[in-house]
C-alpha atoms as a PDB file:
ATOM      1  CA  UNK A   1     285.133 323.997  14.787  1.00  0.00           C
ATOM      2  CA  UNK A   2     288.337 324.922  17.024  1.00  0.00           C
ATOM      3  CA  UNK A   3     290.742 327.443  15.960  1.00  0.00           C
ATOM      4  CA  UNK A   4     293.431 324.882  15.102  1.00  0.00           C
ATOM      5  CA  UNK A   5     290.961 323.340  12.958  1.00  0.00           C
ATOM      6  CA  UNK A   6     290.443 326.057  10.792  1.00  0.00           C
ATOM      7  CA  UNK A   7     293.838 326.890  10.950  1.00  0.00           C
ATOM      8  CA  UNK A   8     294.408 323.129   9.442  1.00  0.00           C
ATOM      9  CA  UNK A   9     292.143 323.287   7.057  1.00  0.00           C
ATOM     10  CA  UNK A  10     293.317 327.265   5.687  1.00  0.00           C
ATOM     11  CA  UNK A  11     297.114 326.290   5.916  1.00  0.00           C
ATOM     12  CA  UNK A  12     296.245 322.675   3.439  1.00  0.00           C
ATOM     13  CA  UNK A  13     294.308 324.875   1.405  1.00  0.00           C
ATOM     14  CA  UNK A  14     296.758 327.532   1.115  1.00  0.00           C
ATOM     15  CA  UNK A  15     300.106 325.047   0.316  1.00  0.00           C
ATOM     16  CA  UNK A  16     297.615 323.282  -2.759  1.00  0.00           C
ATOM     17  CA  UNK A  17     297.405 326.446  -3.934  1.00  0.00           C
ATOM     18  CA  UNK A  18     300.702 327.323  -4.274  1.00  0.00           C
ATOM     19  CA  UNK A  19     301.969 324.054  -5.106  1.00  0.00           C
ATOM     20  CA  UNK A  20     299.200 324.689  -8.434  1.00  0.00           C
ATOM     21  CA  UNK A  21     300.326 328.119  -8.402  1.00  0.00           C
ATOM     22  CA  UNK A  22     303.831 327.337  -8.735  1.00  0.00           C
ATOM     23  CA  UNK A  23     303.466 324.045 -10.826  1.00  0.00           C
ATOM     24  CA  UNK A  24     301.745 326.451 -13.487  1.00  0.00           C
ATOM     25  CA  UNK A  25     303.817 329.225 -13.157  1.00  0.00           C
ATOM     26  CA  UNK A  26     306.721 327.062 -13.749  1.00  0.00           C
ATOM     27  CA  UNK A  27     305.602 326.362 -17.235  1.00  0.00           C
ATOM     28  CA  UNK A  28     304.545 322.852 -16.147  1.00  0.00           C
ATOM     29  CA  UNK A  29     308.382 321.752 -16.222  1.00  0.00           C
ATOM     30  CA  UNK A  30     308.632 319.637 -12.872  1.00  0.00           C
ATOM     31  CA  UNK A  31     306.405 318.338 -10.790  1.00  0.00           C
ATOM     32  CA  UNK A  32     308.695 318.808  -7.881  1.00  0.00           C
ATOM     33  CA  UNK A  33     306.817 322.721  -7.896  1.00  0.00           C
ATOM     34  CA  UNK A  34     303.660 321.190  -6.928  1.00  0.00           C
ATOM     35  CA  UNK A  35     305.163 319.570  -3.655  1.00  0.00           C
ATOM     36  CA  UNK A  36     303.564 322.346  -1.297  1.00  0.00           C
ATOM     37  CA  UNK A  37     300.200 321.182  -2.986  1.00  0.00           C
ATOM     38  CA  UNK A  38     301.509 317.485  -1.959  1.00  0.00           C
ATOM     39  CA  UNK A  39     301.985 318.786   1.780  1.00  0.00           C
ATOM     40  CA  UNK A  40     298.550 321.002   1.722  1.00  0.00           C
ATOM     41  CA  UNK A  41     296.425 318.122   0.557  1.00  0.00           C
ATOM     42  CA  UNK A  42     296.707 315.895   3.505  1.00  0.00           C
ATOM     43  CA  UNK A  43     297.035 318.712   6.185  1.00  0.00           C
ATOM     44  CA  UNK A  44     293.468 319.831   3.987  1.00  0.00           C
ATOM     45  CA  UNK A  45     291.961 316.467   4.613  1.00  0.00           C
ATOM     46  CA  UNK A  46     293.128 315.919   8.358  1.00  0.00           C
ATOM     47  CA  UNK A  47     291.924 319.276   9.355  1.00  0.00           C
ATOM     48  CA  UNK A  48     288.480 318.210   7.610  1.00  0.00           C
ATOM     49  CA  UNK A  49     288.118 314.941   8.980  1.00  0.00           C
ATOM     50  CA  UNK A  50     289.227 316.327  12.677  1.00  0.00           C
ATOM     51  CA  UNK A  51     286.151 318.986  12.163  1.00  0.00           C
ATOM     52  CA  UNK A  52     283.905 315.552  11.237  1.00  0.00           C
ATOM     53  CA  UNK A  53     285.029 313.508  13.898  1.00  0.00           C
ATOM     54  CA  UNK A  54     285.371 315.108  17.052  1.00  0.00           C
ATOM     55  CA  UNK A  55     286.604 311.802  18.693  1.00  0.00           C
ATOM     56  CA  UNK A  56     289.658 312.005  16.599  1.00  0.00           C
ATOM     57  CA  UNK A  57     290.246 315.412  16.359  1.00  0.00           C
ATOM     58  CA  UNK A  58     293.186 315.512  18.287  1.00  0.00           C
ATOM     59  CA  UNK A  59     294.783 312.260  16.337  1.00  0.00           C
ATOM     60  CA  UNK A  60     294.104 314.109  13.128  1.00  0.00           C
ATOM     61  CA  UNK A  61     295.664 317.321  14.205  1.00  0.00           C
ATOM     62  CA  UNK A  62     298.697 315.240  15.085  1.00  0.00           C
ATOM     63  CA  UNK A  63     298.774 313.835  11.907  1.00  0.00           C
ATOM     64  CA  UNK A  64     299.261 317.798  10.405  1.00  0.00           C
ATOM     65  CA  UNK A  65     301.418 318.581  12.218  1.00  0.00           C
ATOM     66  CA  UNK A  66     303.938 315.656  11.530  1.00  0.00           C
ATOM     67  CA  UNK A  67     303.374 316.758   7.890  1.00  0.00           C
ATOM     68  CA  UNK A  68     303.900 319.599   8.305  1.00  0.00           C
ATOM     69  CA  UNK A  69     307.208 319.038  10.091  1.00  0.00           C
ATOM     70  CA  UNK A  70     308.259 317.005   7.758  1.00  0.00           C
ATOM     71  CA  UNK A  71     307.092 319.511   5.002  1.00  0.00           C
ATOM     72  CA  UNK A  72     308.952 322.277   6.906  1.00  0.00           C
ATOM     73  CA  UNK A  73     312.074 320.181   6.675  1.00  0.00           C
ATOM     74  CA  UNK A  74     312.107 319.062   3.258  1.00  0.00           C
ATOM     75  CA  UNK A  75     311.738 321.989   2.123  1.00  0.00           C
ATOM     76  CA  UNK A  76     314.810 323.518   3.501  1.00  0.00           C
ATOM     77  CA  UNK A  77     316.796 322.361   0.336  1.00  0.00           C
ATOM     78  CA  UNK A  78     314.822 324.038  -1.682  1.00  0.00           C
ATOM     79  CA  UNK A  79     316.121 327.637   0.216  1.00  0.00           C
ATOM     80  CA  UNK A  80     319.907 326.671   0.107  1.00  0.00           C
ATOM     81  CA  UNK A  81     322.058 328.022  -1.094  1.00  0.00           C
ATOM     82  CA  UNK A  82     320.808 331.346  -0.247  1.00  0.00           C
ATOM     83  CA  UNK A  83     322.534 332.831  -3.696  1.00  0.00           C
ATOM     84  CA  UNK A  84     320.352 331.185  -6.335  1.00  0.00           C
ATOM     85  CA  UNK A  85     316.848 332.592  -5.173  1.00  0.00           C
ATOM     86  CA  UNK A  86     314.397 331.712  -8.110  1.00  0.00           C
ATOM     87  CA  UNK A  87     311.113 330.951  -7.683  1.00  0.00           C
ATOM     88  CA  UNK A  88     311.591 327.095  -6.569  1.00  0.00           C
ATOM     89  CA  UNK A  89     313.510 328.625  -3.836  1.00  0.00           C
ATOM     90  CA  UNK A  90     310.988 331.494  -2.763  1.00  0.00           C
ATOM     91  CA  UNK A  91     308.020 328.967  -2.700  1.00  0.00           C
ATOM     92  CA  UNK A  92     310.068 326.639  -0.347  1.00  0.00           C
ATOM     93  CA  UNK A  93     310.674 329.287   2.095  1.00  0.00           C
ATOM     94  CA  UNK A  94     307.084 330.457   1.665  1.00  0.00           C
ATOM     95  CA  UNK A  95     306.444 326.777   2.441  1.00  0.00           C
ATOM     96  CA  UNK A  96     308.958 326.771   5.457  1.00  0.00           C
ATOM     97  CA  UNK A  97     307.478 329.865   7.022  1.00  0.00           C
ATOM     98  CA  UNK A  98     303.587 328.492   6.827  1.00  0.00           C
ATOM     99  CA  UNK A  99     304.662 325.512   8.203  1.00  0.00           C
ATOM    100  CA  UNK A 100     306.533 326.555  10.993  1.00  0.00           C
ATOM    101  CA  UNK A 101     304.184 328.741  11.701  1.00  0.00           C
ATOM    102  CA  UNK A 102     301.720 325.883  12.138  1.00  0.00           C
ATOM    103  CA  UNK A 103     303.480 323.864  14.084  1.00  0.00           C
ATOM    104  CA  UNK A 104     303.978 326.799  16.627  1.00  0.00           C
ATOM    105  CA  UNK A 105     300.354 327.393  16.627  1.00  0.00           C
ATOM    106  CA  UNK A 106     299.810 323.643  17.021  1.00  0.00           C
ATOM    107  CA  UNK A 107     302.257 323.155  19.617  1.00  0.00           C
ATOM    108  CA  UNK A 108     300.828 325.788  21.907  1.00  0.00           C
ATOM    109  CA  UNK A 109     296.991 324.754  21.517  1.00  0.00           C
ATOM    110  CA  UNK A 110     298.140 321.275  22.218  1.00  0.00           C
ATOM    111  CA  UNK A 111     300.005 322.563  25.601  1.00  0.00           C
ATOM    112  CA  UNK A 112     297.118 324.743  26.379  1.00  0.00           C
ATOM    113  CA  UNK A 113     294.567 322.195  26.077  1.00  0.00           C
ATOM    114  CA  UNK A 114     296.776 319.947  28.286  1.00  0.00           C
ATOM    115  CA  UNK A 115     296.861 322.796  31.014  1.00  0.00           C
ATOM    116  CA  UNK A 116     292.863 323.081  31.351  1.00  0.00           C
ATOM    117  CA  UNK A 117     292.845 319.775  31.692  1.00  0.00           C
ATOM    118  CA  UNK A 118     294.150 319.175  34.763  1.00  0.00           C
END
């Protein structure tokens, strides 16, 4: 298993629990506090089915990292405006920093595994 797989499979795992975290801590009141467990699951199940299949491993890391792009920018209305921040607001930037995070991660094992090879 590469690094960026584990890293896929810890980062899915991580979001689904906060989204749960924050969906219960919320009282239950919107299901809009479980959207980092909505990110995490896929990201979860591409970083397990690129450790399966090593033919596709590269496809499903792609696949994570559009989510969590897409996770990283969704999320951004849930951080402004910087004035109000509650706890919808601190688990979107919590959501914006692991995702980011990610993709930088991604990014460079991607453009390091295109240097070594060739």
């Amino acid at each position: 298993m590469t690094n960026v797989t584990k890293l896929t499979i810890t980062l899915g795992a991580v979001l689904v629990v906060l989204g749960l975290g924050a969906y219960v801590l919320s009282g239950a009141a919107s299901i809009t506090a479980a959207i980092p467990a909505f990110l995490g699951l896929p990201i979860l199940i591409a970083g397990v089915v690129a450790n399966a299949k090593p033919d596709i491993h590269r496809h499903a890391i792609h696949v994570a990292l559009v989510i969590a792009v897409l996770g990283a920018l969704g999320s951004l209305g849930g951080v402004f405006p910087l004035d109000d921040l509650g706890t919808a607001a601190v688990v979107s930037l919590i959501t914006i920093v692991l995702c980011v995070a990610y993709i930088v991660v991604g990014v460079r094992s991607f453009i390091a595994a295109r240097r070594s090879e060739g």
